[in-house]
Protein backbone atom coordinates (compact mmCIF):
# COMPACT_ATOMS: atom_id res chain seq x y z
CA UNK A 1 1.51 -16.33 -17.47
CA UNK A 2 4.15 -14.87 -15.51
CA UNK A 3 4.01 -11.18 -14.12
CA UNK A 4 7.34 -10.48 -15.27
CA UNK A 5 6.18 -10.65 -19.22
CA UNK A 6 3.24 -8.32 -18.28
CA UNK A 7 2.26 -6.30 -21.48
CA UNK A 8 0.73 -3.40 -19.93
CA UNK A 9 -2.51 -1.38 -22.47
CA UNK A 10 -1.65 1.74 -24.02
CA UNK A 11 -4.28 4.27 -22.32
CA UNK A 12 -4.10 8.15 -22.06
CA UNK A 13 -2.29 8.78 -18.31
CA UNK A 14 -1.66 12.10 -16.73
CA UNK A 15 2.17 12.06 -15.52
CA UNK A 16 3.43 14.89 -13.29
CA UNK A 17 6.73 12.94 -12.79
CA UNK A 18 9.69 15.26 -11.18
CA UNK A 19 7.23 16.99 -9.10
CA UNK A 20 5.30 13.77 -7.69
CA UNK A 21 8.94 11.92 -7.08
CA UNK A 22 10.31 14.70 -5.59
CA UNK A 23 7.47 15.24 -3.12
CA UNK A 24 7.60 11.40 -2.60
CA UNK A 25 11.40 11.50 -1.36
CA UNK A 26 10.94 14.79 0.61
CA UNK A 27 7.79 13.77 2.09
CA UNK A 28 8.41 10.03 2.89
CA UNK A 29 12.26 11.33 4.65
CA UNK A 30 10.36 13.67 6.66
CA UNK A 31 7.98 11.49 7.93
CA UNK A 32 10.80 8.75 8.74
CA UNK A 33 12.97 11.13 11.18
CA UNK A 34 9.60 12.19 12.92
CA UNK A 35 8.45 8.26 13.22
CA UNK A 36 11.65 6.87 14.45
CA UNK A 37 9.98 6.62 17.89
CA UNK A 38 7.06 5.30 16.82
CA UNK A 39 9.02 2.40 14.80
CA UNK A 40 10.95 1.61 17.92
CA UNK A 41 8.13 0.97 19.91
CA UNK A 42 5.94 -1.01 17.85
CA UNK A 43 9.32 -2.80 17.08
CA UNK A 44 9.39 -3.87 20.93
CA UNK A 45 5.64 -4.47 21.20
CA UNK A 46 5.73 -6.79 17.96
CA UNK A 47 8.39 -8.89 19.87
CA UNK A 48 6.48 -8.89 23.20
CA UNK A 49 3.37 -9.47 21.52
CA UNK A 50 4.51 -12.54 19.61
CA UNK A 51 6.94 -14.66 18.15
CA UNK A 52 8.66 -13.92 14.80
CA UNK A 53 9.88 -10.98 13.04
CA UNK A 54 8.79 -7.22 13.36
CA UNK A 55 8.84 -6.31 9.60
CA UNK A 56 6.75 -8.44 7.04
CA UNK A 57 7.90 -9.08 3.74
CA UNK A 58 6.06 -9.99 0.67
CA UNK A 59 6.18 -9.82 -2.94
CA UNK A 60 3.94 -7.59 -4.74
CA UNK A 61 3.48 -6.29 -8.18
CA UNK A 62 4.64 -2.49 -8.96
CA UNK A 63 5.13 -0.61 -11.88
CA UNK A 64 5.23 -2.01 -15.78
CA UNK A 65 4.70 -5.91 -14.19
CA UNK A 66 7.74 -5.06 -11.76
CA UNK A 67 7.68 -7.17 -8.23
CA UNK A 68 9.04 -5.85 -5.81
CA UNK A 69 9.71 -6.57 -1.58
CA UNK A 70 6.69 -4.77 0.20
CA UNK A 71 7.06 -4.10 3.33
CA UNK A 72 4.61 -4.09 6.77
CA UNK A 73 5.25 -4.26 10.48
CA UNK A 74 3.90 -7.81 11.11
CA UNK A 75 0.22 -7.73 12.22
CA UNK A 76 -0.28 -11.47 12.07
CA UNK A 77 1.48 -14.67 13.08
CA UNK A 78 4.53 -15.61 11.77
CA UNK A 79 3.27 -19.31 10.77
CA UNK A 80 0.21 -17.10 9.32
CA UNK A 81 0.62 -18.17 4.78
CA UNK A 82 2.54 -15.10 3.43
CA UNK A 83 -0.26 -15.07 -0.04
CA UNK A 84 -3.88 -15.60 1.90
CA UNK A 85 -6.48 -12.92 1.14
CA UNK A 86 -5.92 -10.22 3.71
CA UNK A 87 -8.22 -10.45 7.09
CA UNK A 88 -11.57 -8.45 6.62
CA UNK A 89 -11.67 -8.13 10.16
CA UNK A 90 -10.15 -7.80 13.69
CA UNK A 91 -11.76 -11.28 14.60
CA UNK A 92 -9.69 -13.53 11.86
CA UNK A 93 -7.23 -15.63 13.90
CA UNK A 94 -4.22 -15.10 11.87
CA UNK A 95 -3.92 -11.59 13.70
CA UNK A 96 -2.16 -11.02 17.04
CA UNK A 97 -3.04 -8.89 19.09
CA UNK A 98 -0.66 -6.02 18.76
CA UNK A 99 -1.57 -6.58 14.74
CA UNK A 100 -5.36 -5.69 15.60
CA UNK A 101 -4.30 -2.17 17.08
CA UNK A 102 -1.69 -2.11 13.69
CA UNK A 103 -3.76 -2.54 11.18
CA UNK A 104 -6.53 -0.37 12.91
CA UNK A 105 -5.07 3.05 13.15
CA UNK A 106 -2.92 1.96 9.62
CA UNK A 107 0.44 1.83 11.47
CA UNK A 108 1.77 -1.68 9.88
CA UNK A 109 1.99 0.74 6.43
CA UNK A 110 4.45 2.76 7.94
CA UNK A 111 7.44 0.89 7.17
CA UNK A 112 5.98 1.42 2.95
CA UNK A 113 7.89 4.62 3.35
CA UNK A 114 11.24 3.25 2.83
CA UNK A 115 9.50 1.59 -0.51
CA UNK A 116 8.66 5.15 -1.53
CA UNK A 117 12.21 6.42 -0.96
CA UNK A 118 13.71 3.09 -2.89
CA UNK A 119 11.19 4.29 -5.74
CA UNK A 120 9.16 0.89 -5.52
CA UNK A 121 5.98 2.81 -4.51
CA UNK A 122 4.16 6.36 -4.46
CA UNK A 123 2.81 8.04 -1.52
CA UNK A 124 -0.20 8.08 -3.69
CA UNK A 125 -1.32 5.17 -6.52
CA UNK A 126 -3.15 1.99 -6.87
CA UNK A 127 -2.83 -0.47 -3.98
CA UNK A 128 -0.09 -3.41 -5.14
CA UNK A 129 -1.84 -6.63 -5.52
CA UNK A 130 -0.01 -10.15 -4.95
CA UNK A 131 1.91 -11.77 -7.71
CA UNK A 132 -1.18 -14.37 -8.32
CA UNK A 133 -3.68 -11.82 -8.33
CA UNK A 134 -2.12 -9.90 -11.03
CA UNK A 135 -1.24 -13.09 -12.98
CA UNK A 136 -5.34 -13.12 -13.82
CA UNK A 137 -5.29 -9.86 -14.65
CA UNK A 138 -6.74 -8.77 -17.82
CA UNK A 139 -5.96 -5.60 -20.58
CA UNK A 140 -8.10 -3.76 -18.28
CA UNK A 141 -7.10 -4.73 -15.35
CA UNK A 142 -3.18 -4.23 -16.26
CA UNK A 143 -4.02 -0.62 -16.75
CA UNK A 144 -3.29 -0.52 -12.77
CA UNK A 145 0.78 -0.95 -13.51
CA UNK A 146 1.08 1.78 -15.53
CA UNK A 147 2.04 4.32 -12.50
CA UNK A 148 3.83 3.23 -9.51
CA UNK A 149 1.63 2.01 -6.58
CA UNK A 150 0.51 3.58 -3.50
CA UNK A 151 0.79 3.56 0.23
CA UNK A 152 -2.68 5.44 -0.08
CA UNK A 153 -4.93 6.26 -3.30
CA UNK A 154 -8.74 7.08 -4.19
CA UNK A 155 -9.73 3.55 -3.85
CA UNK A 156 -8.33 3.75 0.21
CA UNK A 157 -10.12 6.31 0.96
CA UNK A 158 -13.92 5.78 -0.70
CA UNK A 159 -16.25 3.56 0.78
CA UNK A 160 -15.71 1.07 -1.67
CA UNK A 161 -12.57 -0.07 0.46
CA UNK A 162 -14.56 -2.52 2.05
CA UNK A 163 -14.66 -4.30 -1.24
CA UNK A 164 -11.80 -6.25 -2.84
CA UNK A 165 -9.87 -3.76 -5.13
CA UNK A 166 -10.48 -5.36 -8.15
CA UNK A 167 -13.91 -4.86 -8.27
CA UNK A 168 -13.96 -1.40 -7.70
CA UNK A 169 -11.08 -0.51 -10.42
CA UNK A 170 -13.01 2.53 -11.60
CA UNK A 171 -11.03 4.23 -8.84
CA UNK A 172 -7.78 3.49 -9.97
CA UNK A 173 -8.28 4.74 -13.90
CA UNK A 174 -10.06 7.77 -12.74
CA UNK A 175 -6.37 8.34 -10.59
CA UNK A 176 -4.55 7.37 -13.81
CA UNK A 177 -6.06 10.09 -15.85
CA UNK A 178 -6.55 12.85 -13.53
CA UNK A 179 -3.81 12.58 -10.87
CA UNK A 180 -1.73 15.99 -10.15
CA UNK A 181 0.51 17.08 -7.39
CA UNK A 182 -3.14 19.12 -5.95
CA UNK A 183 -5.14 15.14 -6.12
CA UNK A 184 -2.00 13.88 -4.54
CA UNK A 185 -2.03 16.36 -1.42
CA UNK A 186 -5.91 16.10 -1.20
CA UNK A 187 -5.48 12.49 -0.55
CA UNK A 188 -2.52 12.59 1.88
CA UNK A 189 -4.57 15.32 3.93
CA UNK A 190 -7.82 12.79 3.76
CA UNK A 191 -5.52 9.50 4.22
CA UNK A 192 -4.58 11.42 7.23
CA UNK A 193 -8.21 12.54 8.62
CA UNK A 194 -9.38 9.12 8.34
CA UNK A 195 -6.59 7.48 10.33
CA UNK A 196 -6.85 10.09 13.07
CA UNK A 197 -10.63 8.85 12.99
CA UNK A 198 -9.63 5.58 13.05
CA UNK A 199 -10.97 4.24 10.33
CA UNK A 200 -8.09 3.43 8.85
CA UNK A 201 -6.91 4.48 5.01
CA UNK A 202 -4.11 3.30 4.17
């Protein structure tokens, strides 16, 4: 099975389209003028850090079976496999050093903004799994592609995030059928407590 010729379930989904894209666009271009310092500096740490490129690229699976280019500021090697499970913890030796501090305080999901601007992603949805991950997905599993992916979502910010994503679905389909514009912000502002906590959300 490929994950182009997904057939995605036909399950009941709230949609508050217009409202949720346009708060995506303003939201996600706001957020890019204020971080342009930020991305320049991690930009020149990445490169003192370590060899290889500052911005990861990989393919992941969006909405209706869709893949799209993710993209991450690199938190790991460059001769690190591209479509590994993703560390569980600052001591896995695929990180660098600069990618510890990244991927602690959430700051290698910045560069996801210009996904939600390019409409690949949501500022709020289901996390995007890997291509081979979604090609074992089931009817109930595909439910997850039937609104665009997330930087952040109710799955990133439960306690079940220490747990692999698909065993904790029950997050996502709750999203599916009760998202609104008032869930959306409520996650954003809790994404954003957690982070400053640094635990990490996104």
């Amino acid at each position: 099975m490929t994950t182009s010729n997904i057939v995605v379930p036909e399950v009941r989904v709230s949609t508050h389209g217009f409202g949720k894209r346009a708060m995506d666009v303003a939201m996600s271009s706001v957020l890019l003028v204020i971080f342009v310092p930020v991305f320049l500096l991690v930009a020149v740490l990445i490169k003192l850090d370590s060899e290889g490129p500052v911005l990861f690229r990989q393919k992941r699976i969006g909405k209706d079976g869709e893949p799209f280019d993710i993209l991450k500021f690199r938190s790991m090697h460059a001769d690190a496999h591209p479509y590994r499970c993703s560390p569980k913890s600052d001591h896995d030796p695929r990180l660098t050093r600069m990618g510890r501090l990244l991927r602690r305080l959430s700051i290698d999901e910045l560069p996801q903004l210009v996904n939600v601007i390019k409409g690949d992603m949501s500022l709020v949805g289901p996390r995007p799994e890997m291509p081979f991950i979604v090609d074992m997905y089931g009817a109930f599993e595909r439910q997850r592609l039937l609104v665009k992916p997330g930087i952040t979502g109710l799955w990133q910010i439960s306690p079940a995030r220490a747990m692999p994503i698909h065993e904790n679905l029950q997050y996502d389909l709750l999203y599916l059928e009760s998202h609104n514009l008032a869930m959306d912000v409520t996650i954003l502002l809790r994404t954003l407590v957690a982070v400053v906590r640094g635990i990490g959300a996104a």
